[in-house]
Protein backbone atom coordinates (compact mmCIF):
# COMPACT_ATOMS: atom_id res chain seq x y z
CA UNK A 1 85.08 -70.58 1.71
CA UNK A 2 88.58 -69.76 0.67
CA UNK A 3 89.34 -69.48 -2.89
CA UNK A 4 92.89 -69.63 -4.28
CA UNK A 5 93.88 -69.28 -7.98
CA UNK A 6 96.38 -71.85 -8.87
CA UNK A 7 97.84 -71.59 -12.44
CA UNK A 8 94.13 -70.66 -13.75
CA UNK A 9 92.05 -73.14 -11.50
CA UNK A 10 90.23 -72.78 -8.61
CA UNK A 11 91.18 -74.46 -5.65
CA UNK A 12 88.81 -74.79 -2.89
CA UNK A 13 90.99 -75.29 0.23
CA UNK A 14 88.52 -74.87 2.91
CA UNK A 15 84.47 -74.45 2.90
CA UNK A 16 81.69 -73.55 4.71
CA UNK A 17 79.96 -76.75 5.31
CA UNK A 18 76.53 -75.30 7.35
CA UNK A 19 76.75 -71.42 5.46
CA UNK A 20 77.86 -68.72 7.19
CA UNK A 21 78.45 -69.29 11.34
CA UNK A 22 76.13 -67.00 13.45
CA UNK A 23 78.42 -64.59 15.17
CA UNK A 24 77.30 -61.71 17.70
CA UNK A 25 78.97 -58.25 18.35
CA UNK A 26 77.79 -55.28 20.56
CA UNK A 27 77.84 -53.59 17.63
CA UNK A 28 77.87 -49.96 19.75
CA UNK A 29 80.32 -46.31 18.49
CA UNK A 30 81.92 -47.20 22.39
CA UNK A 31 83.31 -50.11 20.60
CA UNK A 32 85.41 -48.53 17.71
CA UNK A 33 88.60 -49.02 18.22
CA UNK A 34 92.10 -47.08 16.94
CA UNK A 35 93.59 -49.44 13.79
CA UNK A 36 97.16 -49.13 13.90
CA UNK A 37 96.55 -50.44 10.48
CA UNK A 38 94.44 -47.82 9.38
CA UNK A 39 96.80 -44.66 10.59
CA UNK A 40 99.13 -46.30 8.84
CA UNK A 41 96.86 -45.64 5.42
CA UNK A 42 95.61 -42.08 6.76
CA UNK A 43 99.24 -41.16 6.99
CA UNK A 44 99.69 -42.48 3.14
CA UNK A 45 97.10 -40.50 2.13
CA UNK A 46 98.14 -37.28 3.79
CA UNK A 47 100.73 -37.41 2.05
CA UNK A 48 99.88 -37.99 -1.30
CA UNK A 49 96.58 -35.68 -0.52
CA UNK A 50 97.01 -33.69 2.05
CA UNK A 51 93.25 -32.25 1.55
CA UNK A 52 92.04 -35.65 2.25
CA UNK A 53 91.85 -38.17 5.43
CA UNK A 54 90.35 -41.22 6.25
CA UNK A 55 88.35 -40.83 9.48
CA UNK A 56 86.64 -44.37 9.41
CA UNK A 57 86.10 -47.90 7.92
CA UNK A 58 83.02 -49.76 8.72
CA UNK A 59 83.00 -53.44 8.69
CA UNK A 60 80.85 -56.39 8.63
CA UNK A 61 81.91 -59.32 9.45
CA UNK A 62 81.26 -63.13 9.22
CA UNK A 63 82.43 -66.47 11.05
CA UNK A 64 82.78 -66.87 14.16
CA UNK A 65 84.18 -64.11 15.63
CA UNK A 66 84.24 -63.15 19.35
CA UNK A 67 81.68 -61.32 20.91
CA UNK A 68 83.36 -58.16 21.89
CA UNK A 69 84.89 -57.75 18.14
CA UNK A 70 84.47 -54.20 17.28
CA UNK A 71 82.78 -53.17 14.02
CA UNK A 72 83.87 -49.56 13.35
CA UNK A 73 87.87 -49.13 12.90
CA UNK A 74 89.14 -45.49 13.30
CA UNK A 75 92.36 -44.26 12.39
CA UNK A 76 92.65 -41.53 14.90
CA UNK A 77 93.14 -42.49 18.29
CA UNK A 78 92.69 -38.81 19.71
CA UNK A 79 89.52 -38.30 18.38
CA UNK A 80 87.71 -41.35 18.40
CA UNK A 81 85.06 -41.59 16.12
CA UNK A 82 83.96 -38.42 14.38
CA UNK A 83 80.26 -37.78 12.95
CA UNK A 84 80.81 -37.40 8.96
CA UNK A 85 77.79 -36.01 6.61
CA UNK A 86 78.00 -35.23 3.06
CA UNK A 87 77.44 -31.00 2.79
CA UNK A 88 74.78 -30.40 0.48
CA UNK A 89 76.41 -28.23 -2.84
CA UNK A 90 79.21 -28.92 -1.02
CA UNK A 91 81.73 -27.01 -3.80
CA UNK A 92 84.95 -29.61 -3.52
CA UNK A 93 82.31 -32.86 -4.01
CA UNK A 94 80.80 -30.65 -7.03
CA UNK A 95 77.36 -32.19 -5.42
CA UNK A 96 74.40 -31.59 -7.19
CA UNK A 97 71.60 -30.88 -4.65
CA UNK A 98 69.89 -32.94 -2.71
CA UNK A 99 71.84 -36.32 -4.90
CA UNK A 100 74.11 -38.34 -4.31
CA UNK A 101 75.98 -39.95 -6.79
CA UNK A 102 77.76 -43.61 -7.10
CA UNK A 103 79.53 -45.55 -9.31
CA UNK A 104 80.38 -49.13 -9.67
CA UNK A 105 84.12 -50.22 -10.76
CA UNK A 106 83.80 -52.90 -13.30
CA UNK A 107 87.03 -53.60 -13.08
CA UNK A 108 86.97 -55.60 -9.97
CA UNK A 109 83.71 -56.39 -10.14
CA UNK A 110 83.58 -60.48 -11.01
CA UNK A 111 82.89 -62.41 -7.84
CA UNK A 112 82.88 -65.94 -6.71
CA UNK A 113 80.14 -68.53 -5.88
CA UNK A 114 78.85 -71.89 -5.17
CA UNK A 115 77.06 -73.22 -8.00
CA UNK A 116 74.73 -75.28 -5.42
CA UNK A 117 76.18 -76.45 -2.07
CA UNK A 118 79.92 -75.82 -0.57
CA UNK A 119 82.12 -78.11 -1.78
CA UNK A 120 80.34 -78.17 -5.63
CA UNK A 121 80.88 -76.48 -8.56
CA UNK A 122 82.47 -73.22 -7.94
CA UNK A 123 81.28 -70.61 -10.33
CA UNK A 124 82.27 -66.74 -11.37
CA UNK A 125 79.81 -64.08 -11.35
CA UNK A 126 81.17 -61.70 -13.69
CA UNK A 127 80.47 -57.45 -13.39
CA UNK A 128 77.73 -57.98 -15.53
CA UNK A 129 76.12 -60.11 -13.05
CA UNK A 130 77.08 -58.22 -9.85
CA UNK A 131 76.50 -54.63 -11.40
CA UNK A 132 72.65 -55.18 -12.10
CA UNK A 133 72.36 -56.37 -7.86
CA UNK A 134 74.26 -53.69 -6.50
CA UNK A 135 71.97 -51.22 -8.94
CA UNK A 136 69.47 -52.99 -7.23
CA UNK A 137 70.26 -52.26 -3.99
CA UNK A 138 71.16 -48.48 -4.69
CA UNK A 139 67.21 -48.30 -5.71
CA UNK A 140 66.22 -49.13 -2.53
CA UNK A 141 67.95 -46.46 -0.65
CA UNK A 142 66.84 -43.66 -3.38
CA UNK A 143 62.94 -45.17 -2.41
CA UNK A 144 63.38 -43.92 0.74
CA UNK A 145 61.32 -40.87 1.77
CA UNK A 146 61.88 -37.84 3.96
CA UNK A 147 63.42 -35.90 1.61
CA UNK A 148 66.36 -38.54 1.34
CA UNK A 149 68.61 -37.69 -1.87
CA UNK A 150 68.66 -38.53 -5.47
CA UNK A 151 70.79 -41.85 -6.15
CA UNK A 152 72.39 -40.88 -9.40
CA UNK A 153 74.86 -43.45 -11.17
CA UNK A 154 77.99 -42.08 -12.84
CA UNK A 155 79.60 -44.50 -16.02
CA UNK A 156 82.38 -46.17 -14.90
CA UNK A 157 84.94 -44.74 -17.77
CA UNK A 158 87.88 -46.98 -17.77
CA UNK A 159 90.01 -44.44 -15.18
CA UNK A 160 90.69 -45.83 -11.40
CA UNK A 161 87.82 -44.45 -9.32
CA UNK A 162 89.20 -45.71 -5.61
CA UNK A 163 91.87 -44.36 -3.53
CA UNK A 164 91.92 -46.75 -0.45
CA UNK A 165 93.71 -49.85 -3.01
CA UNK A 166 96.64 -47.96 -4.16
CA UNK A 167 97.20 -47.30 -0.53
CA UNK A 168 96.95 -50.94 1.16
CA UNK A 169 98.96 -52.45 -2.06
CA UNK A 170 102.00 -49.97 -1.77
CA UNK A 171 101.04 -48.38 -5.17
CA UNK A 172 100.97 -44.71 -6.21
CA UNK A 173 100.01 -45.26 -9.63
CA UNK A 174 96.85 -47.46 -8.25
CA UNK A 175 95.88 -44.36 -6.73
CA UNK A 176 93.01 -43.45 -8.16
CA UNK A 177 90.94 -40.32 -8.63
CA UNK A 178 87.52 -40.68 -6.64
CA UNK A 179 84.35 -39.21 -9.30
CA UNK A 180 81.58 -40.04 -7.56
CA UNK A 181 80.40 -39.72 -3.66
CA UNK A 182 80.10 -43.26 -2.99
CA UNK A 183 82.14 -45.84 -5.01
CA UNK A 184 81.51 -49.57 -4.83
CA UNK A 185 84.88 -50.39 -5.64
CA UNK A 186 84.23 -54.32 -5.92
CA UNK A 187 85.63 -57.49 -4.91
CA UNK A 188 89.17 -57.38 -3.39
CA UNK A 189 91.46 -60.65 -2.28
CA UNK A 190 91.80 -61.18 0.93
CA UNK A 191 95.21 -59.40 1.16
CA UNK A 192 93.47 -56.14 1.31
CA UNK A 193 91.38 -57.27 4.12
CA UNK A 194 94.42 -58.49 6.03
CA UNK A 195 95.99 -54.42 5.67
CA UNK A 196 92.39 -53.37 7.48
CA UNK A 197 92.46 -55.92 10.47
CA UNK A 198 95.06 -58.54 11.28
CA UNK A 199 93.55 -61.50 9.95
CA UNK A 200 90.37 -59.67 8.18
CA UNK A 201 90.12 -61.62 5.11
CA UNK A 202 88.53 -64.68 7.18
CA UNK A 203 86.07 -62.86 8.74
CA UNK A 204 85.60 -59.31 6.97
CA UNK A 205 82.61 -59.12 4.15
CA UNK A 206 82.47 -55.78 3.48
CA UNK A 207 84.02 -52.69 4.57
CA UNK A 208 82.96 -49.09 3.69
CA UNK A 209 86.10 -46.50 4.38
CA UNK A 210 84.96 -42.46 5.01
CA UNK A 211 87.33 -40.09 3.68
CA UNK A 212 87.11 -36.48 4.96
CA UNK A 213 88.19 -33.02 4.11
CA UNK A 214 91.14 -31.49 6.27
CA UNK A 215 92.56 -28.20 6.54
CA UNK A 216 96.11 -27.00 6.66
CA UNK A 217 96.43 -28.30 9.91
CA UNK A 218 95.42 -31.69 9.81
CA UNK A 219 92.03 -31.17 10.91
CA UNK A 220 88.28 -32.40 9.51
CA UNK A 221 86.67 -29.22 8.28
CA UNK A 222 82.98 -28.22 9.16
CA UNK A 223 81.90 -25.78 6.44
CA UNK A 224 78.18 -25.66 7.22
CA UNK A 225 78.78 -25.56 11.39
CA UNK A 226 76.51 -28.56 12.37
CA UNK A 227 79.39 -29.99 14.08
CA UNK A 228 80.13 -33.13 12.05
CA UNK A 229 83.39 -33.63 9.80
CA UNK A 230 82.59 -33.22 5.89
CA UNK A 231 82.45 -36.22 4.07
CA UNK A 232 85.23 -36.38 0.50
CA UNK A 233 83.81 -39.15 -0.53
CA UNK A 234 83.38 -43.45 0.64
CA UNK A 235 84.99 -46.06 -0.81
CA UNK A 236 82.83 -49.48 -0.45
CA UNK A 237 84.98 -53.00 -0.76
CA UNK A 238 83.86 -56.57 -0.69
CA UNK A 239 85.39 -59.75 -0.27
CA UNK A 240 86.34 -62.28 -3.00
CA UNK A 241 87.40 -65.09 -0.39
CA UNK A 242 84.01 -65.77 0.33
CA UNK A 243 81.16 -67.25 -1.59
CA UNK A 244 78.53 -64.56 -3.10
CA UNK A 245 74.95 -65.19 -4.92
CA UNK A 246 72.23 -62.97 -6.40
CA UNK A 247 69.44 -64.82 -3.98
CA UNK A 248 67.47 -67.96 -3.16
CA UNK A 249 71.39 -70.22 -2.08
CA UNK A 250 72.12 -69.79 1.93
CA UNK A 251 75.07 -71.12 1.09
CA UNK A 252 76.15 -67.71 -0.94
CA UNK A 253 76.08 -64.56 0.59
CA UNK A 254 73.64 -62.64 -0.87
CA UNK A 255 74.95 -59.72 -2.88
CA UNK A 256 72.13 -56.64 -2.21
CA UNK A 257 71.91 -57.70 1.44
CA UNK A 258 75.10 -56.46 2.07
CA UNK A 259 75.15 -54.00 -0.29
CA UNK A 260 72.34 -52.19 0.78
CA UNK A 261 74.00 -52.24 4.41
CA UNK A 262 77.04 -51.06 3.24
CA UNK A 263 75.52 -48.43 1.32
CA UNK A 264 73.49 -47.37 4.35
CA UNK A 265 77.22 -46.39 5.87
CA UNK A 266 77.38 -44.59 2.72
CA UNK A 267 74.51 -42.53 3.56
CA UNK A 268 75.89 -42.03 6.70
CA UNK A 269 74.26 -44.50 8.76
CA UNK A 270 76.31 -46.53 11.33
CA UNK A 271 75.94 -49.70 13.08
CA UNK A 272 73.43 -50.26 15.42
CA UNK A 273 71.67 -53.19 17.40
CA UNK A 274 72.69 -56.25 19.15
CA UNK A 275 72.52 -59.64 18.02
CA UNK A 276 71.78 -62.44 21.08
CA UNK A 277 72.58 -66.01 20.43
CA UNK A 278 69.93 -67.62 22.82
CA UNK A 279 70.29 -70.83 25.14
CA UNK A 280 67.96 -73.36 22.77
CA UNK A 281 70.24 -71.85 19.70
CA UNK A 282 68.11 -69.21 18.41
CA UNK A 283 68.74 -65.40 17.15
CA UNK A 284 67.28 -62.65 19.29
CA UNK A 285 67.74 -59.18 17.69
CA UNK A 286 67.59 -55.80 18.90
CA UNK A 287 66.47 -54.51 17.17
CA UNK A 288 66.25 -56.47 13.55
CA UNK A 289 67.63 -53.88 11.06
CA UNK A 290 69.30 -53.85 7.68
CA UNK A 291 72.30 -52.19 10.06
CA UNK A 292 72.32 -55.01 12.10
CA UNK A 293 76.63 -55.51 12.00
CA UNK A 294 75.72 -59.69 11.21
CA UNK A 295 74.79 -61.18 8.66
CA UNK A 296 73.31 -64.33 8.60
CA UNK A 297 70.77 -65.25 5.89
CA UNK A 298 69.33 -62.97 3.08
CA UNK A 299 67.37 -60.03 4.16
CA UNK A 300 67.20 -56.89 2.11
CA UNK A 301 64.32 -55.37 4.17
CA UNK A 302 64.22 -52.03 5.59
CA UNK A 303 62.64 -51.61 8.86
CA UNK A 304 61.50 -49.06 11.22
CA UNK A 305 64.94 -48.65 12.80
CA UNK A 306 66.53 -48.21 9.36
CA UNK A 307 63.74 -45.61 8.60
CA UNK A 308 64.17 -43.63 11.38
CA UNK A 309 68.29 -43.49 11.15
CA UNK A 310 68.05 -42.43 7.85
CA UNK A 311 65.71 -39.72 7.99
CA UNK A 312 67.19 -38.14 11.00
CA UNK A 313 69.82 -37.74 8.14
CA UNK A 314 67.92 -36.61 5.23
CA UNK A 315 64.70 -35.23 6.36
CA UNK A 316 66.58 -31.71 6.79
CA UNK A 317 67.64 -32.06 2.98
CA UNK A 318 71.24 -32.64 4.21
């Protein structure tokens, strides 16, 4: 579904008669691939922060999109994709131990849906709707065992909370100061999808964007030695252009299934599996996992490979 506001009204210019199209990706780290797009933003940010980089931006995607399309978009073509872990009392995050905290910006947080089928009633879902499902789907992650960290939600106080907007848009003054560890910083026109990936905003639902600590020399610090870059902070954007629900409408996507995978790449997990479209028409997944890069229907389940990801993580009290 694409949504255009025309002088206050919604226009529906194009929909998605059957839902969402199944779509398949390898889905592997050997398929990031260096965003032209993306240095461009790391080199914005250096220099308005030169503490700060973005290493990464994670994205699911949705449509029919070829096979080979990579999910993982890194901005450093030398390096390829770098491991990134929050440090635990990590003294420039000010984290408490063992939590991690989020925060939800209300200010883009109104999304779009189909009242009942494409082509009906189109609807807004304002932040009071949205806020309480991706609350929801922060819960989830915090139930996790293995010594997995505290979800704690900072108040969203009026004052921008994202970085990664004021970048894409050309704006210094929209570029904010980041307060919590992992900010879902809402629904975003498809313009800012289109600054990620040529094209994004007709296939992108949600992309999370790592932003690392540097040195004086350009470099991802390590404070603790374990190898891996230390994570600033993530930045979590979803797209307005398509059709969103709170459950129970296949023609919506539903809001805490992709919210819980995108905050999985929050926690630090990464895409895995492989998604098979089958000769008689059917999925085969490999595994089935709330990191599966697809989404096709409403699933908010974590499974075994899910488990295992996250606890190779967090069972150490990272």
């Amino acid at each position: 579904m694409k949504l255009n506001v025309l002088a206050g009204a919604i226009v529906v210019t194009a929909g998605l008669a059957g839902g969402i199209d199944v779509w398949a990706t390898r889905a592997e780290n050997d398929d990031a691939v260096f965003s032209p797009q993306l240095a461009q933003l790391d080199a914005a940010l250096r220099g308005a922060r030169p503490d700060l980089a973005i290493e990464s931006a994670e994205i699911m995607l949705a449509g029919s999109v070829n096979v080979a399309a990579a999910t993982t978009l890194i901005a450093n073509d030398r390096t390829h994709t770098l491991s990134s872990l929050f440090v635990e009392n990590d003294p420039r995050r000010g984290g408490a131990n063992d939590t991690i905290t989020y925060l939800v910006d209300q200010s883009d947080g109104s999304a779009l849906s189909w009242l009942a089928a494409p082509g009906g009633p189109v609807v807004l879902l304002p932040n009071a709707v949205t806020e309480p499902e991706v609350d929801a789907s922060m819960t989830v992650w915090d139930g996790m065992r293995c010594n997995g960290p505290t979800m704690f939600k900072l108040p969203d106080t009026g004052a921008d909370p994202d970085v990664l907007d004021g970048l894409v848009f050309g704006n210094p003054a929209a570029i904010g100061t980041p307060f919590a560890d992992i900010t879902h910083a809402g629904w975003l026109p498809g313009s800012f999808f289109n600054a990620l990936v040529p094209g994004g905003a007709s296939f992108i639902l949600g992309a999370t964007v790592t932003f690392v600590f540097i040195d004086g020399q350009g470099n991802p610090t390590d404070i603790d030695g374990d190898g891996r870059a230390d994570v600033a902070f993530r930045e979590i954007y979803y797209n307005r252009g398509f059709p969103w629900g709170t459950g129970g409408n296949e023609s919506n996507v539903d809001i805490q299934s992709i919210v819980i995978h995108e905050a999985g790449h929050g926690l630090g997990l990464g895409h895995f599996g492989k998604v098979f479209i089958k000769n008689n028409g059917t999925l085969q997944f490999s595994p089935k996992a709330i990191m599966n890069a697809v989404y096709v229907s409403e699933d908010r389940e974590i499974r075994g490979t899910d488990n295992s990801s996250f606890c190779q993580i967090w069972a150490n009290g990272k």
